[in-house]
C-alpha atoms as a PDB file:
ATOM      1  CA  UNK A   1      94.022 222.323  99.169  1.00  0.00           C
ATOM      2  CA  UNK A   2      94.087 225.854  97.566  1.00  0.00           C
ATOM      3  CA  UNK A   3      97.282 227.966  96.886  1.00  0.00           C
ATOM      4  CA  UNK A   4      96.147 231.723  97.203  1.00  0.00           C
ATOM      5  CA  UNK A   5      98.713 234.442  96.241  1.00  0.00           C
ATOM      6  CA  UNK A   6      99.045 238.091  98.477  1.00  0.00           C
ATOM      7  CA  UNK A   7     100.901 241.010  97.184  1.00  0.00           C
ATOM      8  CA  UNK A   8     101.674 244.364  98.827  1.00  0.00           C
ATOM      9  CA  UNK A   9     100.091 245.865  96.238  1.00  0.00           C
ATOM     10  CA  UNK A  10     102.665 248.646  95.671  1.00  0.00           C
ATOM     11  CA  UNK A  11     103.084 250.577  92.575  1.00  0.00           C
ATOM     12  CA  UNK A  12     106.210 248.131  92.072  1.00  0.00           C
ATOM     13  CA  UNK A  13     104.473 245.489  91.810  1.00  0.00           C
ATOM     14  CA  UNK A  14     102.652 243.702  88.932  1.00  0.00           C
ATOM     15  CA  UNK A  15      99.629 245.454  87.880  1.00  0.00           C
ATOM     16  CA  UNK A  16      96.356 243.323  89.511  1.00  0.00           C
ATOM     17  CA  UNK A  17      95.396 242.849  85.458  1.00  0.00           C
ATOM     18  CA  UNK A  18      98.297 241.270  84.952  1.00  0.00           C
ATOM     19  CA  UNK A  19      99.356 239.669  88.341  1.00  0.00           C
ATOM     20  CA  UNK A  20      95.725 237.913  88.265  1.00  0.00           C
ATOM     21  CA  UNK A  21      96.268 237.133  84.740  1.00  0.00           C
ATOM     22  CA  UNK A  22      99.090 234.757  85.194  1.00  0.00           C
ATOM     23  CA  UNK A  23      97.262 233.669  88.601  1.00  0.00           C
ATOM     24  CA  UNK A  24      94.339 231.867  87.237  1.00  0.00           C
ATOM     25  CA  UNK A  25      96.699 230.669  84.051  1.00  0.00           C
ATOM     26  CA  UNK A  26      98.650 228.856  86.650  1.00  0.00           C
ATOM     27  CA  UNK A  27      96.182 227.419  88.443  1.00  0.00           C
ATOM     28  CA  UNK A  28      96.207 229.451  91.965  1.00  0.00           C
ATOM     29  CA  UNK A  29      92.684 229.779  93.647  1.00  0.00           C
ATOM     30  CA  UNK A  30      92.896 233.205  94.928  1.00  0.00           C
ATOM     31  CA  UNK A  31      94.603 237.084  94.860  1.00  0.00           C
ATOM     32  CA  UNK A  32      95.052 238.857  98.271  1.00  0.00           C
ATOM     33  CA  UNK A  33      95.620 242.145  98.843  1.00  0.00           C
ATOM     34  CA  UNK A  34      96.149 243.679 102.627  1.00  0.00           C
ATOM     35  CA  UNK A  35      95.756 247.284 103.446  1.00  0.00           C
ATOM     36  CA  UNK A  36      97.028 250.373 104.480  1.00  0.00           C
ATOM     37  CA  UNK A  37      95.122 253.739 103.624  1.00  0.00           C
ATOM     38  CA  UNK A  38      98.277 255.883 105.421  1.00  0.00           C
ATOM     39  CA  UNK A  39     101.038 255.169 108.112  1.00  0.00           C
ATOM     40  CA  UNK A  40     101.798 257.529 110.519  1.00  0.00           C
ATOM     41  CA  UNK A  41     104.929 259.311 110.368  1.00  0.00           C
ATOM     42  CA  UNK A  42     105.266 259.884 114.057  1.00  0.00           C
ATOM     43  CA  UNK A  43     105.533 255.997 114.704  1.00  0.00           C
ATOM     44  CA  UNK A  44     105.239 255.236 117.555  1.00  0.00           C
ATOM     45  CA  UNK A  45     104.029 251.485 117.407  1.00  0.00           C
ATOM     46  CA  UNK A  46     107.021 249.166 116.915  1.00  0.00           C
ATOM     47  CA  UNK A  47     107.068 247.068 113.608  1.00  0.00           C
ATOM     48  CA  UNK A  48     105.573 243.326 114.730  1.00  0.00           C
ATOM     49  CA  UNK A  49     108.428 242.303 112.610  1.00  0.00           C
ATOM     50  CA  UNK A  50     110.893 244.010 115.126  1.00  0.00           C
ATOM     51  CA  UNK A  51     113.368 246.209 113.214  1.00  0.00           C
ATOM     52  CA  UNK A  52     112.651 249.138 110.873  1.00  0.00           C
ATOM     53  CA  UNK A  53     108.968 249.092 109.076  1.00  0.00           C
ATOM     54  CA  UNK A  54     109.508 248.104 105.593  1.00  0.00           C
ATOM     55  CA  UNK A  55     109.018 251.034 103.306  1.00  0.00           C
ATOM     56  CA  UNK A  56     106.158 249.084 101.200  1.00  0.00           C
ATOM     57  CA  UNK A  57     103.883 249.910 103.847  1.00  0.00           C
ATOM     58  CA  UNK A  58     103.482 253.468 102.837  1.00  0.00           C
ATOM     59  CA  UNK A  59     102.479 253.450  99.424  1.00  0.00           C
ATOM     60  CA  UNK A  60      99.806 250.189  99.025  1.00  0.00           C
ATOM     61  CA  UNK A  61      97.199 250.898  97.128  1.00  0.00           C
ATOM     62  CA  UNK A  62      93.582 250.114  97.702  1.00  0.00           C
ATOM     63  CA  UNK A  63      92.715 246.635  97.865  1.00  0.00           C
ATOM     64  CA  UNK A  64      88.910 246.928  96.760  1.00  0.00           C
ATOM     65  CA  UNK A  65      89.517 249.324  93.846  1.00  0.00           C
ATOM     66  CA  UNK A  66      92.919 246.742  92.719  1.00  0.00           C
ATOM     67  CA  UNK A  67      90.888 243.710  93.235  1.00  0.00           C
ATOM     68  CA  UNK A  68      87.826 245.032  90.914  1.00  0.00           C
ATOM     69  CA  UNK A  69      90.868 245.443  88.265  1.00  0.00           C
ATOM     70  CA  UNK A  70      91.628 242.191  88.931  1.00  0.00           C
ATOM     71  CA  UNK A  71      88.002 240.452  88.693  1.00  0.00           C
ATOM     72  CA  UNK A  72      87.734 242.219  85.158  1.00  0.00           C
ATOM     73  CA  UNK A  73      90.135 239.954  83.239  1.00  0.00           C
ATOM     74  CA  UNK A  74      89.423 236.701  84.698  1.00  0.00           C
ATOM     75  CA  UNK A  75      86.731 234.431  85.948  1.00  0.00           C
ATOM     76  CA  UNK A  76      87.228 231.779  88.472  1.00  0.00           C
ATOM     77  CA  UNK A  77      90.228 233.440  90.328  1.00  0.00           C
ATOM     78  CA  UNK A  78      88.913 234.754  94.128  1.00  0.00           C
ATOM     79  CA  UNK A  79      89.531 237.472  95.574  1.00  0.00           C
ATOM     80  CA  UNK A  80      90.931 238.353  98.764  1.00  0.00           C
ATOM     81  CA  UNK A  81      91.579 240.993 101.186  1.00  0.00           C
ATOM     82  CA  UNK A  82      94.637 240.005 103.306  1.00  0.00           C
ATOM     83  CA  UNK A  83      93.999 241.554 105.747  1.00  0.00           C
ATOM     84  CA  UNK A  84      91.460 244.714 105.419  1.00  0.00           C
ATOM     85  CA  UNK A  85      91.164 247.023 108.372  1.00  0.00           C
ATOM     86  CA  UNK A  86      87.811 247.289 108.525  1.00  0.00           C
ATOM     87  CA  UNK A  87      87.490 249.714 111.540  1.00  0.00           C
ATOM     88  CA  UNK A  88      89.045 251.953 109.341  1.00  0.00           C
ATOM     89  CA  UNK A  89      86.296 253.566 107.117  1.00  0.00           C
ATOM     90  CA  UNK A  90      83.225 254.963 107.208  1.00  0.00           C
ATOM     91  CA  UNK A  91      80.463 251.753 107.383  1.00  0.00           C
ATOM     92  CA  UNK A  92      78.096 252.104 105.006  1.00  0.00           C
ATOM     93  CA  UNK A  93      80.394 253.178 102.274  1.00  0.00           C
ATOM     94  CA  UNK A  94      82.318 249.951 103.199  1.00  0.00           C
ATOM     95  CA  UNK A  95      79.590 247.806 102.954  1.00  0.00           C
ATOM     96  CA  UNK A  96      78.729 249.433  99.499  1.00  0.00           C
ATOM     97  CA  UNK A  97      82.210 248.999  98.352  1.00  0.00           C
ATOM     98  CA  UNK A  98      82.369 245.224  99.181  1.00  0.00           C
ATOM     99  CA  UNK A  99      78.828 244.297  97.959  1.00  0.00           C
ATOM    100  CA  UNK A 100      79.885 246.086  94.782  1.00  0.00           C
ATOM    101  CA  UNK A 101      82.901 244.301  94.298  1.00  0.00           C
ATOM    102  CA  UNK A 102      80.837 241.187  94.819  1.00  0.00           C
ATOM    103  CA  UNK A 103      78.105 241.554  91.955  1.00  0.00           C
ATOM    104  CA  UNK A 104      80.571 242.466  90.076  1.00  0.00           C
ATOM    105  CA  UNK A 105      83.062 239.782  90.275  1.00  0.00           C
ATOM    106  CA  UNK A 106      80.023 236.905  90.156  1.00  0.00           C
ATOM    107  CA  UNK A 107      80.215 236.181  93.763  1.00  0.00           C
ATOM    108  CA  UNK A 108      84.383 235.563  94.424  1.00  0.00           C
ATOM    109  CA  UNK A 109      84.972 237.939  97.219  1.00  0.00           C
ATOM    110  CA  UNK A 110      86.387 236.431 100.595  1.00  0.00           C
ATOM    111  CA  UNK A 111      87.493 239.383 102.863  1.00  0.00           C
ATOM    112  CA  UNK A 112      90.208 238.861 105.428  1.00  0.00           C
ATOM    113  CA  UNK A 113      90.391 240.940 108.249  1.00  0.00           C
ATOM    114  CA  UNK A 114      91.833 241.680 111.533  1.00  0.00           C
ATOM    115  CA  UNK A 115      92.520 245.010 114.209  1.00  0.00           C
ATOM    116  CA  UNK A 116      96.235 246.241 112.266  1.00  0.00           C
ATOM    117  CA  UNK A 117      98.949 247.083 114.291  1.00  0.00           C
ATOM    118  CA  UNK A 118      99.578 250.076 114.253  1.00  0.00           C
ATOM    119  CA  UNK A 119      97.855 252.296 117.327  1.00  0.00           C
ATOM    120  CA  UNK A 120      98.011 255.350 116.062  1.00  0.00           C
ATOM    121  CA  UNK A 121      96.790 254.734 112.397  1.00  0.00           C
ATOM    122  CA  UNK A 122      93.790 252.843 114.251  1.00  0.00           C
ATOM    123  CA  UNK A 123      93.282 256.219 116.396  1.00  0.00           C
ATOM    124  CA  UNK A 124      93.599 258.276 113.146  1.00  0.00           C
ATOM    125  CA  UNK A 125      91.006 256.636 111.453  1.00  0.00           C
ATOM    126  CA  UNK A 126      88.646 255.208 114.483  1.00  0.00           C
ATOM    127  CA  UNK A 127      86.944 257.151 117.407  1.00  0.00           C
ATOM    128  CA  UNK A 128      86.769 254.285 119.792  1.00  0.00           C
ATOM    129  CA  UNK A 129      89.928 253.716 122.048  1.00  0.00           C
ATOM    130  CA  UNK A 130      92.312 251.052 121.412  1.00  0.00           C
ATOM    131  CA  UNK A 131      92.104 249.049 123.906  1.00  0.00           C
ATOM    132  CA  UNK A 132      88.435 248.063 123.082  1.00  0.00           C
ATOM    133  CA  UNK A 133      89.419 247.216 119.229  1.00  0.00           C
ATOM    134  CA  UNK A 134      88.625 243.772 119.703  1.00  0.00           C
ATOM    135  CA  UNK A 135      84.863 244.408 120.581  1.00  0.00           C
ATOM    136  CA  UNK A 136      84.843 247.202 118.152  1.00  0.00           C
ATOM    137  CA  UNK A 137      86.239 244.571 115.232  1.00  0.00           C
ATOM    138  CA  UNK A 138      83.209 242.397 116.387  1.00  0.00           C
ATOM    139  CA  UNK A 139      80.461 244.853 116.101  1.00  0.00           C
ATOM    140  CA  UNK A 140      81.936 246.131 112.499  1.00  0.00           C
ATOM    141  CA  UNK A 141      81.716 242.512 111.316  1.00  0.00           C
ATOM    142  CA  UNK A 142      77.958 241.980 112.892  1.00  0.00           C
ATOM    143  CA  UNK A 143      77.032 245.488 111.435  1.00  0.00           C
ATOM    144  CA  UNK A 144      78.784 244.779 107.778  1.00  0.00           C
ATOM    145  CA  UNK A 145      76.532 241.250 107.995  1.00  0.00           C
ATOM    146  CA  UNK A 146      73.334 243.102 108.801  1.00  0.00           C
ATOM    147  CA  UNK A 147      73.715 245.306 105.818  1.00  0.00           C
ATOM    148  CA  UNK A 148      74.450 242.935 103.790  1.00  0.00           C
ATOM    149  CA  UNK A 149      71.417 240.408 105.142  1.00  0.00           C
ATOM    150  CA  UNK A 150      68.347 243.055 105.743  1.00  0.00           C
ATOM    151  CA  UNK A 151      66.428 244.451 104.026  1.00  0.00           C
ATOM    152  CA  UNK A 152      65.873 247.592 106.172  1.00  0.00           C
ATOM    153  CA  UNK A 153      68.990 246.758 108.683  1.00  0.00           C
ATOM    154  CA  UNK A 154      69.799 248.517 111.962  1.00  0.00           C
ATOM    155  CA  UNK A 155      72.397 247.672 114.184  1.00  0.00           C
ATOM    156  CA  UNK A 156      72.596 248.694 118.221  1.00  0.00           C
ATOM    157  CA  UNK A 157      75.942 247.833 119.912  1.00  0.00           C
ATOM    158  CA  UNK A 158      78.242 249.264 122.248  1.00  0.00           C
ATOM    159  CA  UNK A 159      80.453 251.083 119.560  1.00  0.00           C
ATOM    160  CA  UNK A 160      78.044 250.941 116.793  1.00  0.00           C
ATOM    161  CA  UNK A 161      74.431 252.544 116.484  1.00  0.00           C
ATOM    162  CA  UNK A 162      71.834 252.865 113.548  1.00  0.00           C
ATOM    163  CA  UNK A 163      68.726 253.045 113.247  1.00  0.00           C
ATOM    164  CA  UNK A 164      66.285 251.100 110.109  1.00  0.00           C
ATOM    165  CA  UNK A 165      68.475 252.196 106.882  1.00  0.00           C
ATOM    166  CA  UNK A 166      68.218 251.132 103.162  1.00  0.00           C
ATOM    167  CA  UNK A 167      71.905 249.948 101.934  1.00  0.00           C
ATOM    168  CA  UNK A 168      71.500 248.351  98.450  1.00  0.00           C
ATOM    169  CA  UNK A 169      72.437 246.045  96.575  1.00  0.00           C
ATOM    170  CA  UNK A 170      73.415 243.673  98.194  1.00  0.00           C
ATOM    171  CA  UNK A 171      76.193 241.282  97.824  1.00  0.00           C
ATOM    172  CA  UNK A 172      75.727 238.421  94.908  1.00  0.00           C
ATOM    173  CA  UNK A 173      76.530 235.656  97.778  1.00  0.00           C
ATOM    174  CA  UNK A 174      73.846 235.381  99.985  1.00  0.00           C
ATOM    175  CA  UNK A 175      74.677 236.951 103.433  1.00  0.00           C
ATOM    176  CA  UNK A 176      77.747 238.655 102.238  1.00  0.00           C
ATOM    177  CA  UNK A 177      81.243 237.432 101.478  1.00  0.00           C
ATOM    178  CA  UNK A 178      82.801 235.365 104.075  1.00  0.00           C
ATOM    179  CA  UNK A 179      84.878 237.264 106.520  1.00  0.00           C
ATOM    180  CA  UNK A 180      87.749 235.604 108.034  1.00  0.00           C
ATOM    181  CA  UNK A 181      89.949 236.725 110.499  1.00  0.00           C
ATOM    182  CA  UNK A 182      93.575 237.128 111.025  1.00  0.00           C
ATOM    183  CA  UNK A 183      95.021 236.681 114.308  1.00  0.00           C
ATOM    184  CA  UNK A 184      97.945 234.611 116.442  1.00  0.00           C
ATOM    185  CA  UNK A 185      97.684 236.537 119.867  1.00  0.00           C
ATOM    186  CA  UNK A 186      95.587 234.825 121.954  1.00  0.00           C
ATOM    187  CA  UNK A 187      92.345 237.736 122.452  1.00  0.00           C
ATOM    188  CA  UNK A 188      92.356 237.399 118.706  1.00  0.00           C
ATOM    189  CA  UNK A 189      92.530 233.572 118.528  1.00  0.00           C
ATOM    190  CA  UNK A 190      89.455 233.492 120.936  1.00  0.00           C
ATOM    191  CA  UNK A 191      87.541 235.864 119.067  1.00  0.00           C
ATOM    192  CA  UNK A 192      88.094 233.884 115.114  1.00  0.00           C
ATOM    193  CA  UNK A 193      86.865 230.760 117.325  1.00  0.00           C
ATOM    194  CA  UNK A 194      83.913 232.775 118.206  1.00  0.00           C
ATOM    195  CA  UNK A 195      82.490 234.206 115.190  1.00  0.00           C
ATOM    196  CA  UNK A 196      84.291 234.407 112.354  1.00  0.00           C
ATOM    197  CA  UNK A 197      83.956 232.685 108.970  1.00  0.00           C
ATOM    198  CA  UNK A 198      87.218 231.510 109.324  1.00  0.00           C
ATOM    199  CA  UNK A 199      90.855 231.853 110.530  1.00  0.00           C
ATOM    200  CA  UNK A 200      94.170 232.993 108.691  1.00  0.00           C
ATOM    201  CA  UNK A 201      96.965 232.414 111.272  1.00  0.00           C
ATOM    202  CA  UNK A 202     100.593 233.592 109.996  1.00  0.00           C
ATOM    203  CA  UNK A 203     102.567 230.312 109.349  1.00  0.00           C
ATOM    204  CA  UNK A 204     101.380 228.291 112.092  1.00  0.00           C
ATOM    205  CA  UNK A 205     104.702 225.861 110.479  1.00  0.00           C
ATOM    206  CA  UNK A 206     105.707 227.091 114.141  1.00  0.00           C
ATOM    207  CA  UNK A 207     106.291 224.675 117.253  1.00  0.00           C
ATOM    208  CA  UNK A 208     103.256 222.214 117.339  1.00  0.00           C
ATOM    209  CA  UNK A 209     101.469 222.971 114.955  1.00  0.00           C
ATOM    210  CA  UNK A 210      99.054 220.485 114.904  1.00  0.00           C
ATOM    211  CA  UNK A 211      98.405 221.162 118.476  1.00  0.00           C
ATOM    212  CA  UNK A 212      97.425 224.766 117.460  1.00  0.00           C
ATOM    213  CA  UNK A 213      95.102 223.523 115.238  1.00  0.00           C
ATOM    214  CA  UNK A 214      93.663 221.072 117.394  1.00  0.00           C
ATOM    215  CA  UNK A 215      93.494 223.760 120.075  1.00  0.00           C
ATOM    216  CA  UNK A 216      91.693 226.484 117.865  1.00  0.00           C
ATOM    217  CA  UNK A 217      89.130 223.371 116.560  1.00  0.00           C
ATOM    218  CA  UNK A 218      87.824 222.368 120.398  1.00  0.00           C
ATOM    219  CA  UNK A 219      87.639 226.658 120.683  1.00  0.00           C
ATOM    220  CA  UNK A 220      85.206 226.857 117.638  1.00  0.00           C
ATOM    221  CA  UNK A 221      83.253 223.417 119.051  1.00  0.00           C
ATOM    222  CA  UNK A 222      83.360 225.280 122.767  1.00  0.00           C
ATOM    223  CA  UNK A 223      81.501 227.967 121.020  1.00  0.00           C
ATOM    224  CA  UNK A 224      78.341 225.355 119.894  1.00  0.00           C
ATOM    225  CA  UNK A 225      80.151 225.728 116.020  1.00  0.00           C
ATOM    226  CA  UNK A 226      81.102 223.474 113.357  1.00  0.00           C
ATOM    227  CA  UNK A 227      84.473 223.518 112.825  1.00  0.00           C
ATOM    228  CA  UNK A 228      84.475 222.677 109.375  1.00  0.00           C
ATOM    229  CA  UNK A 229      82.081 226.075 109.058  1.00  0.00           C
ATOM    230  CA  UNK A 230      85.742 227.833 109.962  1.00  0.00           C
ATOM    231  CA  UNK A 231      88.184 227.102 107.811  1.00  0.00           C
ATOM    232  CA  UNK A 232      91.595 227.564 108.213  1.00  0.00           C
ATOM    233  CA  UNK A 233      94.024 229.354 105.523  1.00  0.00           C
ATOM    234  CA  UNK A 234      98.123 229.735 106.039  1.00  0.00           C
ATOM    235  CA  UNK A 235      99.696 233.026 105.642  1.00  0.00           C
ATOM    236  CA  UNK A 236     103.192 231.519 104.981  1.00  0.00           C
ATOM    237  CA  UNK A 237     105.391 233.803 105.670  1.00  0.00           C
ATOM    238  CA  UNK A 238     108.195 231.736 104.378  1.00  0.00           C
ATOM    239  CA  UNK A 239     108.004 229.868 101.239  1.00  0.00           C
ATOM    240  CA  UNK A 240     106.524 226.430 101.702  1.00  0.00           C
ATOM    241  CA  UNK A 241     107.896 223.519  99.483  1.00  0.00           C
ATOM    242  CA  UNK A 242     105.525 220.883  98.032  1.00  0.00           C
ATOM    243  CA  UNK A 243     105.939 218.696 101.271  1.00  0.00           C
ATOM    244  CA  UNK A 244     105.102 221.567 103.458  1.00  0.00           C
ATOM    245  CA  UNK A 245     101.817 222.163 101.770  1.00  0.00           C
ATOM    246  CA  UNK A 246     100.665 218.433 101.651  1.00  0.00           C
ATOM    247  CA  UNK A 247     101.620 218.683 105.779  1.00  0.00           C
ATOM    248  CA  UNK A 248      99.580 221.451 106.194  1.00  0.00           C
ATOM    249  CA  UNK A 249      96.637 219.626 103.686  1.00  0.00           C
ATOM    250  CA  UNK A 250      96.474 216.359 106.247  1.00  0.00           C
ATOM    251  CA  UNK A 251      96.245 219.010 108.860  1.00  0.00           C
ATOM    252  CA  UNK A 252      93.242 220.153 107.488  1.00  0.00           C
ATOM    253  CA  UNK A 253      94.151 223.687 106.469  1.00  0.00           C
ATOM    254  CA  UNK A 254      91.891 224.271 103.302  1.00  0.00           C
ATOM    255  CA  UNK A 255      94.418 227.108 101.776  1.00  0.00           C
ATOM    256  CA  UNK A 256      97.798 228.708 101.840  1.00  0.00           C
ATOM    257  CA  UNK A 257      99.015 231.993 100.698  1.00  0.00           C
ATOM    258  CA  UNK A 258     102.423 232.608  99.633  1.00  0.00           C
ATOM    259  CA  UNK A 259     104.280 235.861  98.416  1.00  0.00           C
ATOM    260  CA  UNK A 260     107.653 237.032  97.896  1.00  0.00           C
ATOM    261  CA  UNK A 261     109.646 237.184 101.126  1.00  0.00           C
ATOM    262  CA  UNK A 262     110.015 240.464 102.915  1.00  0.00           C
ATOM    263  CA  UNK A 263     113.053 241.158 101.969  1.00  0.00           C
ATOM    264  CA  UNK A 264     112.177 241.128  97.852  1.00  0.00           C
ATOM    265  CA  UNK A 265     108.565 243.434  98.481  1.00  0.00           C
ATOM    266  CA  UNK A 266     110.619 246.024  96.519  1.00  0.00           C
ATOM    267  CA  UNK A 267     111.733 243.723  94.041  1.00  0.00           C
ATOM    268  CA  UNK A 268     109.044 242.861  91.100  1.00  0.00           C
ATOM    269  CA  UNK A 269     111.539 241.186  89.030  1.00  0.00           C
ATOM    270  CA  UNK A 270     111.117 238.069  91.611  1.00  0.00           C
ATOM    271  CA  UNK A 271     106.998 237.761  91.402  1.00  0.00           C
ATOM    272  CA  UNK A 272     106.607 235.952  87.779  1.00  0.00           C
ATOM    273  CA  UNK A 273     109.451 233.308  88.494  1.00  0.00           C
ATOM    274  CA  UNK A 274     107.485 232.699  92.163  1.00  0.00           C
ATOM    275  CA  UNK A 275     104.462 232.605  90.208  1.00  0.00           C
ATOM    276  CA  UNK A 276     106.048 229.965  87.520  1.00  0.00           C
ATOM    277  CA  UNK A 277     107.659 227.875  90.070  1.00  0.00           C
ATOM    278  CA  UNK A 278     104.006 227.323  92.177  1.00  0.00           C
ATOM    279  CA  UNK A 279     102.280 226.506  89.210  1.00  0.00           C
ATOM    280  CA  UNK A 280     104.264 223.675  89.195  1.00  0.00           C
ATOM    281  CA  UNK A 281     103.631 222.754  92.508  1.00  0.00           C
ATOM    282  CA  UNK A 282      99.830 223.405  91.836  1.00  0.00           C
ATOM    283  CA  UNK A 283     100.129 220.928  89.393  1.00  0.00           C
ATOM    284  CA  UNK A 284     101.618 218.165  91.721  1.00  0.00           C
ATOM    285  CA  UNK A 285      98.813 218.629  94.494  1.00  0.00           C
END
């Protein structure tokens, strides 16, 4: 079992030196950072939390460019993206960007990913409509993997077109990074069964959640895979005590992420004593 650690990655919060600094000190496997490039001020989507949209959304700062900060001062701590929206930029570049990253950290790069929520940041940012994001987050993933895998790649979907290209260097891990998904609806569910490199579900310390996992497992053998080839990793959206972690260990989840509650994003006074009091956990597992 892995502890993992995500941050909004606001300018209030601990500088990636110094966050992943105390990370790897502590013993915690990996740093995640999730992404927004903008937020619309026209909202129109409603907050998946319900209520207001907490104001740390509009000023996170890039993941890759935070994470390479990060990868500087230590050496066995991964690195996460929890979750990238990888429909979001311009392909290539991306794939650049994340191979980079990868050399240059020795190989620790896992990128989590998933379709956002928010409509009109999607339709900002993406030409394809909406309501096909699901196939479009497919063909990004199969087109990021070609890049990374070819030598002269191409790629001809439905949403996504090139012809032979040269798109060096590659990534140090062969293949690419792992790319995980994150998803609880049930489109989204069916597509991490299908081909992703793993799954991050948000606290599945819902009802049954065994039975989700058991569930998601005969989706992933349905689809002729190995189940252990998609392993699972806990977004805990609550903070999990030591017997909540061991649960989720004899589940088989391989790795949970914990941050600061909601309610103390704006508050980086309460990151360092989090930090302290799951090293000590870390220690117990």
């Amino acid at each position: 079992m892995h502890i993992g650690f995500s941050s909004m990655n606001t300018p209030q919060d601990p500088e990636p030196a110094v966050l992943a600094r105390a990370l790897e000190e502590r013993g915690f496997e990996s740093l995640w950072y999730g992404e927004h490039s903008h937020i619309p001020s026209a909202q129109k989507t409603p907050y998946p939390g319900g209520g207001e949209m907490p104001a740390p959304y509009r000023c996170m700062a890039d993941p890759y460019v935070s994470l390479m900060a990060a990868a500087a001062v230590t050496t066995k701590l991964k690195l996460g993206t929890g979750i990238a929206l990888v429909m979001e930029r311009e392909l290539f570049s991306q794939a650049i960007t994340i191979a980079t990253l990868d050399r240059l950290s020795n190989g620790r790069v896992i990128i989590g990913t998933g379709v956002g929520w928010n409509e009109e940041e999607f339709s900002n940012a993406n030409p394809h409509p909406w309501n096909k994001r699901y196939a479009v987050m497919r063909e990004t993933v199969a087109a990021l993997k070609t890049l990374w895998s070819e030598d002269e790649p191409e790629y001809h979907g439905d949403f996504i077109d090139f012809d032979p290209v040269w798109c060096d260097p590659k990534p140090l891990q062969d293949g690419g990074p792992p790319i995980v998904y994150g998803a609880m609806g049930p489109l989204g569910i069916k597509h991490a069964a299908a081909w992703s490199d793993g799954w991050i579900p948000a606290d599945i310390g819902l009802p049954e959640p065994r039975a989700q996992l058991a569930a998601f497992r005969q989706m992933v053998i349905d689809n002729g895979r190995d189940p252990d080839s998609v392993p699972v990793t806990v977004q805990a959206m609550l903070s999990p005590d030591l017997d909540m972690i061991r649960q989720y260990q004899d589940m088989g989840v391989v790795r949970v992420n914990i941050g600061v509650a909601v309610d103390m994003w704006d508050k980086p006074d309460q990151v360092m004593p989090m930090i302290d009091r799951y090293g000590d956990i870390i220690a117990k597992l």
